[in-house]
PDB file of N, CA and C in Angstrom:
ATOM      1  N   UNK A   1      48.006 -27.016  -6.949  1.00  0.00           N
ATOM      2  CA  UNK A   1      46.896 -26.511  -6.175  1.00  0.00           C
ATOM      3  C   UNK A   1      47.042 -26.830  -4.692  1.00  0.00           C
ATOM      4  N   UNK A   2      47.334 -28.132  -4.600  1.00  0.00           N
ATOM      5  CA  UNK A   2      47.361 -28.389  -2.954  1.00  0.00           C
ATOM      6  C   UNK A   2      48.668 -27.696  -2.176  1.00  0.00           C
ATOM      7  N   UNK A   3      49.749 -27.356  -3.053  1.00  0.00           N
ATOM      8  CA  UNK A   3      50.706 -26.101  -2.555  1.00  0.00           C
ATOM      9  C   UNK A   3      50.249 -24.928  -2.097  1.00  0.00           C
ATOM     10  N   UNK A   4      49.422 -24.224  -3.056  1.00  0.00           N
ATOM     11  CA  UNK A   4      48.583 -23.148  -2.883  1.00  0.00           C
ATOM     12  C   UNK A   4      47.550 -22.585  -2.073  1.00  0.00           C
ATOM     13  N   UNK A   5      47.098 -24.149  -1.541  1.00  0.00           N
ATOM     14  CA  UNK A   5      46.568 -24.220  -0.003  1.00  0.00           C
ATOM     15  C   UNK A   5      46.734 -24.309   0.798  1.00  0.00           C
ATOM     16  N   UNK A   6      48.070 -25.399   0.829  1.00  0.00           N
ATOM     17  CA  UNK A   6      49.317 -25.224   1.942  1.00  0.00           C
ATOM     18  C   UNK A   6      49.442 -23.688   2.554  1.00  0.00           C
ATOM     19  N   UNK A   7      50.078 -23.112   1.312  1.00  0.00           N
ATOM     20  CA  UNK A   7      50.364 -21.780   1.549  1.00  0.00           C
ATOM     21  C   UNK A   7      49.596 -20.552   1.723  1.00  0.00           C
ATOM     22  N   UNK A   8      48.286 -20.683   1.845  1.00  0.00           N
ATOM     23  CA  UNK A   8      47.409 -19.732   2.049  1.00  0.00           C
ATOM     24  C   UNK A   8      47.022 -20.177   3.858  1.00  0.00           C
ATOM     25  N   UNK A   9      46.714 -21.649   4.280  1.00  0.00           N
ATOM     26  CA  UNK A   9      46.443 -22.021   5.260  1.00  0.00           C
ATOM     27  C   UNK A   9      47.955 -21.748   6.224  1.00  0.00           C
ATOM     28  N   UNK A  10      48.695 -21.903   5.760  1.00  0.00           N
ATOM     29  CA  UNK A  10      50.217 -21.346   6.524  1.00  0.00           C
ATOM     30  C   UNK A  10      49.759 -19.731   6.779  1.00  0.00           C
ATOM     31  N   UNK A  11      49.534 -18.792   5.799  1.00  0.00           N
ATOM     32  CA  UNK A  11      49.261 -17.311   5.605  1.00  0.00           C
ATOM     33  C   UNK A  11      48.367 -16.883   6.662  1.00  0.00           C
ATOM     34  N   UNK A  12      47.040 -18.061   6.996  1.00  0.00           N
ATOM     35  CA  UNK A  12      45.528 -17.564   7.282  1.00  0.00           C
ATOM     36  C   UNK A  12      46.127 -17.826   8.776  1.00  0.00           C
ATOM     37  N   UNK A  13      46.790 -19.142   8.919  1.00  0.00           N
ATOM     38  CA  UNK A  13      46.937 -19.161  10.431  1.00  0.00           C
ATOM     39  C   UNK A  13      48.316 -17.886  11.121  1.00  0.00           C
ATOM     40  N   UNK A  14      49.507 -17.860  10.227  1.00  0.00           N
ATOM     41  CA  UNK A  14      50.129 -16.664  10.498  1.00  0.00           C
ATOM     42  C   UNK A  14      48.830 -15.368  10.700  1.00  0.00           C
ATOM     43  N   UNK A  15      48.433 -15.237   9.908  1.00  0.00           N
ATOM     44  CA  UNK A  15      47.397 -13.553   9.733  1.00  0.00           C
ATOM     45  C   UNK A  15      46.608 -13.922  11.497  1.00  0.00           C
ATOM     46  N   UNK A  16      45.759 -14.932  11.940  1.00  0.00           N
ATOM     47  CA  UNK A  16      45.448 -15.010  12.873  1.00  0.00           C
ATOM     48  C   UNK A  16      46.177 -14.950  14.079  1.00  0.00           C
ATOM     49  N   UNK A  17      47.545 -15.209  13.883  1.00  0.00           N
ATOM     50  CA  UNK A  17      48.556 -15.128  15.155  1.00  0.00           C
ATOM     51  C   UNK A  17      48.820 -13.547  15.168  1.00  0.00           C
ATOM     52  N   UNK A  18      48.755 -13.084  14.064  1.00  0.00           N
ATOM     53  CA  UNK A  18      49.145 -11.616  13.976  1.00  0.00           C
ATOM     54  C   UNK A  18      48.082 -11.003  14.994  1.00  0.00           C
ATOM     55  N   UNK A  19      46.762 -11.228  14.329  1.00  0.00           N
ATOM     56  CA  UNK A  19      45.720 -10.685  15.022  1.00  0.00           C
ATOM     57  C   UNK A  19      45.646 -10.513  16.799  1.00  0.00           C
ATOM     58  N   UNK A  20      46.584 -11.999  16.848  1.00  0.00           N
ATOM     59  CA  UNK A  20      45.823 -12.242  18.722  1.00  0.00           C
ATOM     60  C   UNK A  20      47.145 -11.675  19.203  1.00  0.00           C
ATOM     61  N   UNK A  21      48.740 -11.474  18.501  1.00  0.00           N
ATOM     62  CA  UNK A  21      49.271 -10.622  19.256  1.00  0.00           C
ATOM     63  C   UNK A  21      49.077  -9.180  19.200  1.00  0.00           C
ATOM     64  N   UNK A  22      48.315  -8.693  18.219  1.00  0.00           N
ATOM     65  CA  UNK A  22      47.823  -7.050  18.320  1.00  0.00           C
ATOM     66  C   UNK A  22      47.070  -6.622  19.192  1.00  0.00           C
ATOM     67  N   UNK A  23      46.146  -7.583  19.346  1.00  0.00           N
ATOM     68  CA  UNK A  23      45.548  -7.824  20.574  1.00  0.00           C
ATOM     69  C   UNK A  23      45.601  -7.294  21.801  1.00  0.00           C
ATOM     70  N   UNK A  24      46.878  -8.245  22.356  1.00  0.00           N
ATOM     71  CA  UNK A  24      47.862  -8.365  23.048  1.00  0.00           C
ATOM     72  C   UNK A  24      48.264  -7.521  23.652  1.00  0.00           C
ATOM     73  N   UNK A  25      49.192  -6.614  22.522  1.00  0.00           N
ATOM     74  CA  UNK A  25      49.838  -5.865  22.789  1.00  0.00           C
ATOM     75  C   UNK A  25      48.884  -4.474  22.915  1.00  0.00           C
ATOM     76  N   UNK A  26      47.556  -4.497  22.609  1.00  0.00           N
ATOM     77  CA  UNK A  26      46.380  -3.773  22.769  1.00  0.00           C
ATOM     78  C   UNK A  26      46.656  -3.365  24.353  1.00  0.00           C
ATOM     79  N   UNK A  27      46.124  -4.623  24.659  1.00  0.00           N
ATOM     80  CA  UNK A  27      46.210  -5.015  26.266  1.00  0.00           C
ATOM     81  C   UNK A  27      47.022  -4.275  27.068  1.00  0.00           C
ATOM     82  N   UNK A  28      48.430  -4.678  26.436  1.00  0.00           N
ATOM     83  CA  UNK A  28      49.439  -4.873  27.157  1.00  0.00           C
ATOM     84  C   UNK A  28      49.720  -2.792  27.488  1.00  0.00           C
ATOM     85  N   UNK A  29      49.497  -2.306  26.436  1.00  0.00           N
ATOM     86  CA  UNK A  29      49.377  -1.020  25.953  1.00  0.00           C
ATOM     87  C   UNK A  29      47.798  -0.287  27.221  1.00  0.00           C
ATOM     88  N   UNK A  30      47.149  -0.953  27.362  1.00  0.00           N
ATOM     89  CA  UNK A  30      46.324  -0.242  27.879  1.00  0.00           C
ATOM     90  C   UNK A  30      46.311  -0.318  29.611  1.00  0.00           C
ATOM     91  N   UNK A  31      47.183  -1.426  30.143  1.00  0.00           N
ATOM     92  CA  UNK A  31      47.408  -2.226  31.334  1.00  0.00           C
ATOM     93  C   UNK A  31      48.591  -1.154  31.686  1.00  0.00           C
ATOM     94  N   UNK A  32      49.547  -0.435  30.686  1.00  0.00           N
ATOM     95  CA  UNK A  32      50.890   0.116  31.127  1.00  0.00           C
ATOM     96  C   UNK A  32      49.753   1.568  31.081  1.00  0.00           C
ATOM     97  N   UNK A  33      49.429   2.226  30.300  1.00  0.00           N
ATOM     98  CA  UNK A  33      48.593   3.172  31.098  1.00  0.00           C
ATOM     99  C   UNK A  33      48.353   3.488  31.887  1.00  0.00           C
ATOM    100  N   UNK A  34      47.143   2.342  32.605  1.00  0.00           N
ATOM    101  CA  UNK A  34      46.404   2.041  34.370  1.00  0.00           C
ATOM    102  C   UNK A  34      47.552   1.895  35.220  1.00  0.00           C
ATOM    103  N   UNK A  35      49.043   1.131  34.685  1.00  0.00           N
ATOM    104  CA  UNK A  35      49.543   1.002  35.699  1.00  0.00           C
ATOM    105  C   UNK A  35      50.410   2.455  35.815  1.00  0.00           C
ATOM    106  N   UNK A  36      50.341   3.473  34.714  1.00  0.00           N
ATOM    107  CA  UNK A  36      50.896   4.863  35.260  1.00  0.00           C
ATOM    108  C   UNK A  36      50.412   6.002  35.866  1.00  0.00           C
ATOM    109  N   UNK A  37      49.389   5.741  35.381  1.00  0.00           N
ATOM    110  CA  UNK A  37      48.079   6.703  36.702  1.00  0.00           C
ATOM    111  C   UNK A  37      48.361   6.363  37.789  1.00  0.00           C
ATOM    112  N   UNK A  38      48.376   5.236  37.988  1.00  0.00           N
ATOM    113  CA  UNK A  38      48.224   4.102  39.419  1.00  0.00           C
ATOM    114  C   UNK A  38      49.822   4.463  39.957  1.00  0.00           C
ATOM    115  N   UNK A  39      50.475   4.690  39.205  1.00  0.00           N
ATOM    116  CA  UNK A  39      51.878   5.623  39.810  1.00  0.00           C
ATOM    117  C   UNK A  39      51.460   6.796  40.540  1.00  0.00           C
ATOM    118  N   UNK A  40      51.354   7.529  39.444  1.00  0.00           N
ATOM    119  CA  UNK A  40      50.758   9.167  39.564  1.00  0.00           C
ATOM    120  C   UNK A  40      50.058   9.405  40.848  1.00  0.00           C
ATOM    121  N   UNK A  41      49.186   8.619  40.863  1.00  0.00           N
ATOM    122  CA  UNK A  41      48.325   8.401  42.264  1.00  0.00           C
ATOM    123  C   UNK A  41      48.955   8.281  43.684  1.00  0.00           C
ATOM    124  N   UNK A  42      50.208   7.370  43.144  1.00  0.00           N
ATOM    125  CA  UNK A  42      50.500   6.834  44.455  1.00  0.00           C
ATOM    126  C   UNK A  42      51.807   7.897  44.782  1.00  0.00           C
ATOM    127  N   UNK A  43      52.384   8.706  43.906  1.00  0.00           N
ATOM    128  CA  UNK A  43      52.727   9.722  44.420  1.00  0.00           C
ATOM    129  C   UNK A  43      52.590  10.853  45.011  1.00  0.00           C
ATOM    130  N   UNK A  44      51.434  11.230  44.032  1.00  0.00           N
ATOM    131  CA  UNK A  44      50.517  12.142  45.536  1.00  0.00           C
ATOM    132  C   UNK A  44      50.254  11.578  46.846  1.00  0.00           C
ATOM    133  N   UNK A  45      50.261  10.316  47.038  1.00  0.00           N
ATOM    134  CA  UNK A  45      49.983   9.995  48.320  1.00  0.00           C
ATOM    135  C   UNK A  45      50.942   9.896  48.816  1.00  0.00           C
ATOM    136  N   UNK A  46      52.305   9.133  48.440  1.00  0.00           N
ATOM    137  CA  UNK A  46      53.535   9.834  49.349  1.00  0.00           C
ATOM    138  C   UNK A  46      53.968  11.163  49.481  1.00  0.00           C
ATOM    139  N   UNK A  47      53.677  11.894  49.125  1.00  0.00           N
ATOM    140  CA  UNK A  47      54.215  13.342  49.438  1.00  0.00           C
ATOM    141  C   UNK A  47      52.721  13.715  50.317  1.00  0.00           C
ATOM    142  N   UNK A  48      52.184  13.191  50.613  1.00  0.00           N
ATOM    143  CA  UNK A  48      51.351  13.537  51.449  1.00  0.00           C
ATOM    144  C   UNK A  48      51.499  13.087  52.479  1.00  0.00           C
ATOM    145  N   UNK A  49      51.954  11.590  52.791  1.00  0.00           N
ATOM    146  CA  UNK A  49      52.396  10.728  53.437  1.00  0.00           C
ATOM    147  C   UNK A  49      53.627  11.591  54.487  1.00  0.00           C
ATOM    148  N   UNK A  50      55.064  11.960  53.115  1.00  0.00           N
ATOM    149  CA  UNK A  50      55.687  12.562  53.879  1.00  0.00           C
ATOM    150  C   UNK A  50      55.249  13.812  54.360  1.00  0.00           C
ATOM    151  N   UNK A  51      55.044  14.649  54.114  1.00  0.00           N
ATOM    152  CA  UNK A  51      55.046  15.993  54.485  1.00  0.00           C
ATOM    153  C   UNK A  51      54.197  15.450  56.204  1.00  0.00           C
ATOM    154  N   UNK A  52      53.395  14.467  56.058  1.00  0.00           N
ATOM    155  CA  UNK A  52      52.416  13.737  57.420  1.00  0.00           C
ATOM    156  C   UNK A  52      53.717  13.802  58.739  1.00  0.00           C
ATOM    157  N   UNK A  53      54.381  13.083  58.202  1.00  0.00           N
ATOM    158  CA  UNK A  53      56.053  12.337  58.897  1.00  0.00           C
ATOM    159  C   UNK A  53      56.484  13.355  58.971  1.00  0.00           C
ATOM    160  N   UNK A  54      57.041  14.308  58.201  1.00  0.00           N
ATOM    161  CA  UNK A  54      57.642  15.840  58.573  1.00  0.00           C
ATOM    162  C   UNK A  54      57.003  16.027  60.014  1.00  0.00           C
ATOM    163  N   UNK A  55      55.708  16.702  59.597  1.00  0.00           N
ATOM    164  CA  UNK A  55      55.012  17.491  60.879  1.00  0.00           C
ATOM    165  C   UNK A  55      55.179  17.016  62.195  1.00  0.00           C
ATOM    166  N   UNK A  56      54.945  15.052  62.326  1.00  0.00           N
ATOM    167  CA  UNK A  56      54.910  14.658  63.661  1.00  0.00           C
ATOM    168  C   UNK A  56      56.360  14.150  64.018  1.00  0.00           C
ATOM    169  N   UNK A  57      57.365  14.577  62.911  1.00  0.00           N
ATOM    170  CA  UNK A  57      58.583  14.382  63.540  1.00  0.00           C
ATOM    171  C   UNK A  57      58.447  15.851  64.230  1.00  0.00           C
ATOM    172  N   UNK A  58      58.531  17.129  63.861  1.00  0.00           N
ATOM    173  CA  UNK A  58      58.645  17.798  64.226  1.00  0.00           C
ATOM    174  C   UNK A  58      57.562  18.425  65.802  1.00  0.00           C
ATOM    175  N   UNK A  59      56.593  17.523  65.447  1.00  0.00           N
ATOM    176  CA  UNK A  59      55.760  17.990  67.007  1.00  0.00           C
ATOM    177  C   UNK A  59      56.399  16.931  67.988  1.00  0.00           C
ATOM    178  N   UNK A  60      56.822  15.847  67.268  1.00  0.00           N
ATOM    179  CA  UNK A  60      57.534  14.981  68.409  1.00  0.00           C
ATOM    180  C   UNK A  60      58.550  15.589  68.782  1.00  0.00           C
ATOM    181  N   UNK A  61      59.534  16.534  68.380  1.00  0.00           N
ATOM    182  CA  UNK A  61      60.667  17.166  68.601  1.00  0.00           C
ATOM    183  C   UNK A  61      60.283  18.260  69.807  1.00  0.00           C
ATOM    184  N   UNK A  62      59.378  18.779  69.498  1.00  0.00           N
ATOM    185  CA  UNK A  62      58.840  20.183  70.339  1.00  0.00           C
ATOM    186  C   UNK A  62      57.914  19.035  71.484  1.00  0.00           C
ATOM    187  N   UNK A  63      57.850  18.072  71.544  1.00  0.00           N
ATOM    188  CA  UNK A  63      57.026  17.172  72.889  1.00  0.00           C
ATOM    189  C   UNK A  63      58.195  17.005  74.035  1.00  0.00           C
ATOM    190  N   UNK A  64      59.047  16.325  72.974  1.00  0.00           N
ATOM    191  CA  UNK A  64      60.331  15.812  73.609  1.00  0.00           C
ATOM    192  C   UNK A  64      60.876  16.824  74.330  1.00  0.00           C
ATOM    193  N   UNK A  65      60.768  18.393  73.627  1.00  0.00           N
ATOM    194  CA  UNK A  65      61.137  19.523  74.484  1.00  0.00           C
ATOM    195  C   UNK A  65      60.620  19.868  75.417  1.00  0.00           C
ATOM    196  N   UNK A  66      59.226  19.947  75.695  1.00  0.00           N
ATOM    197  CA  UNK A  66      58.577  20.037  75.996  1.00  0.00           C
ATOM    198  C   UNK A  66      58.096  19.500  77.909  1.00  0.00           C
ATOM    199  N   UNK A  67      58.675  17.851  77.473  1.00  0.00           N
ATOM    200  CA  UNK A  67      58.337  16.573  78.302  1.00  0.00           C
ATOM    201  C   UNK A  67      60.224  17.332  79.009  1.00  0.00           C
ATOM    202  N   UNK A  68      61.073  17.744  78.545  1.00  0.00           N
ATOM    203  CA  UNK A  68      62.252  18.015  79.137  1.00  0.00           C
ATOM    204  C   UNK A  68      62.155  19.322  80.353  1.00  0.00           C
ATOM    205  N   UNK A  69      61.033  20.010  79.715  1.00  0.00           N
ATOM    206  CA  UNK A  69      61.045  21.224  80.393  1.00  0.00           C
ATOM    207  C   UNK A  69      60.316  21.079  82.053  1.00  0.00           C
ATOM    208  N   UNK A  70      59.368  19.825  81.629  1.00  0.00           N
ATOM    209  CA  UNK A  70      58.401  20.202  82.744  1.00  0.00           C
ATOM    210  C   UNK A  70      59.115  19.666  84.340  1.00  0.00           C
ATOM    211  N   UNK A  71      60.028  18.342  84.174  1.00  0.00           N
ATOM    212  CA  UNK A  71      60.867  18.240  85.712  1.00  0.00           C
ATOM    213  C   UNK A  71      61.651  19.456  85.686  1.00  0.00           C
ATOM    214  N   UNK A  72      62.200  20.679  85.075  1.00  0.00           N
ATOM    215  CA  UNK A  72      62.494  21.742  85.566  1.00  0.00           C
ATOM    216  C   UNK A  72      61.876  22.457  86.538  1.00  0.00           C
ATOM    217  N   UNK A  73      60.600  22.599  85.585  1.00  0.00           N
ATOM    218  CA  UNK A  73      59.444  23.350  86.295  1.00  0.00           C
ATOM    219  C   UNK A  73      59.129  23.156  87.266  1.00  0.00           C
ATOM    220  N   UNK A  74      58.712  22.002  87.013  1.00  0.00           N
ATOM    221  CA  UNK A  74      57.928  21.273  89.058  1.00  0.00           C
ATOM    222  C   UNK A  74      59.081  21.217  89.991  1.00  0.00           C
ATOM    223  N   UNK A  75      60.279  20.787  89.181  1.00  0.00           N
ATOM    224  CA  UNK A  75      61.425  21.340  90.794  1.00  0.00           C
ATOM    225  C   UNK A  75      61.817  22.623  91.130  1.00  0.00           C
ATOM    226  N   UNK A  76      61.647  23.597  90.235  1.00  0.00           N
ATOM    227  CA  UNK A  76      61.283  25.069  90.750  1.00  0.00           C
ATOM    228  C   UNK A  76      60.507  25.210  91.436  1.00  0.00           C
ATOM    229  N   UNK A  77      58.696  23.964  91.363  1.00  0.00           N
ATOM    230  CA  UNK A  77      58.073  24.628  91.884  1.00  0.00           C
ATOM    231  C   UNK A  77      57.892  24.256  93.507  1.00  0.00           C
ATOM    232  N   UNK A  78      58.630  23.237  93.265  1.00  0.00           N
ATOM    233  CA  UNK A  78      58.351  22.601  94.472  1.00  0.00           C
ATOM    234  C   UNK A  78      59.657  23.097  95.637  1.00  0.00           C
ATOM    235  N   UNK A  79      60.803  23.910  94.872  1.00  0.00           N
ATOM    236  CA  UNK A  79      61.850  24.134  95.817  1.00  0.00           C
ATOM    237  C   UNK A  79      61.162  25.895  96.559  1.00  0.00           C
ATOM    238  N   UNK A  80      60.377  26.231  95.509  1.00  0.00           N
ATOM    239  CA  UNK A  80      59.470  27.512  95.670  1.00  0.00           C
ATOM    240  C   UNK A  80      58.295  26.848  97.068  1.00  0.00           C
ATOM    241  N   UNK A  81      57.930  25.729  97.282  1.00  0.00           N
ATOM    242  CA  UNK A  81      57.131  25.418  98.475  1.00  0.00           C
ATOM    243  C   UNK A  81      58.012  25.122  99.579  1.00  0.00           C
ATOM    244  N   UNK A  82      58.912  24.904  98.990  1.00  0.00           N
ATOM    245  CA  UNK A  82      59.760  24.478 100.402  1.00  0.00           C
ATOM    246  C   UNK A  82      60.614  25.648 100.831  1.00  0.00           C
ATOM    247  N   UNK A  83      60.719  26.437  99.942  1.00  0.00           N
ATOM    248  CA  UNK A  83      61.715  27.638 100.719  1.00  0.00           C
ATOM    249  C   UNK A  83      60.429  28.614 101.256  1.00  0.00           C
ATOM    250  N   UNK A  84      59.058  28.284 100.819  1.00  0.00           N
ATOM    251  CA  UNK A  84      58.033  29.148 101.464  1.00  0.00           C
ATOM    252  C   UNK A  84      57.591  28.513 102.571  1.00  0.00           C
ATOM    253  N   UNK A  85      58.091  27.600 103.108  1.00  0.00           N
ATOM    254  CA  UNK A  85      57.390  26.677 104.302  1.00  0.00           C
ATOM    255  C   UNK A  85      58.761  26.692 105.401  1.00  0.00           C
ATOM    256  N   UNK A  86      59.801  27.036 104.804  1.00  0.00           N
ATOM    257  CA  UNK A  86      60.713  27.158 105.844  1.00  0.00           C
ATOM    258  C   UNK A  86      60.781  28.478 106.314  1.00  0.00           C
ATOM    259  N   UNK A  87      60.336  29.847 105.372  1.00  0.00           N
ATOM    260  CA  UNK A  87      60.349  31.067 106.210  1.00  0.00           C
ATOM    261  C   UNK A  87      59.115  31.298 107.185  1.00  0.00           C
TER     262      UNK A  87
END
């Protein structure tokens, strides 16, 4: 008899370890979920992110052109005052 209790109290505390890793792995199962949305999410926000970086590389490109053009301009415009002040 006291074998038989041995071995049921061995059984009851195994069956309870079973329980708290099902648990567990409940958890663990519902945590890898949240953490794949929480992906999902954060990929829409980089491609939003980039396409952001696209655009102001590209308006920085057309500034930079832009910022190149204008000492052209003003020394046209200014060689345009001076050849009108010498005739």
């Amino acid at each position: 008899m006291a074998e038989n209790e041995r071995i049921l109290d061995r059984f009851s505390h195994m069956h309870a370890q079973i329980e708290g890793l099902e648990t567990q792995i409940t958890e663990i199962q519902r945590l890898q979920e949240s953490f794949a949305e929480k992906i999902m999410d954060q990929e829409k926000d980089i491609e939003i992110i980039n396409e952001a970086a696209l655009h102001t590389s590209e308006n920085l490109k057309d500034g930079n052109e832009w910022i190149r053009q204008v000492p052209t301009t003003s020394s046209l415009l200014h060689s345009d005052r001076l050849s009108g002040i010498r005739e």
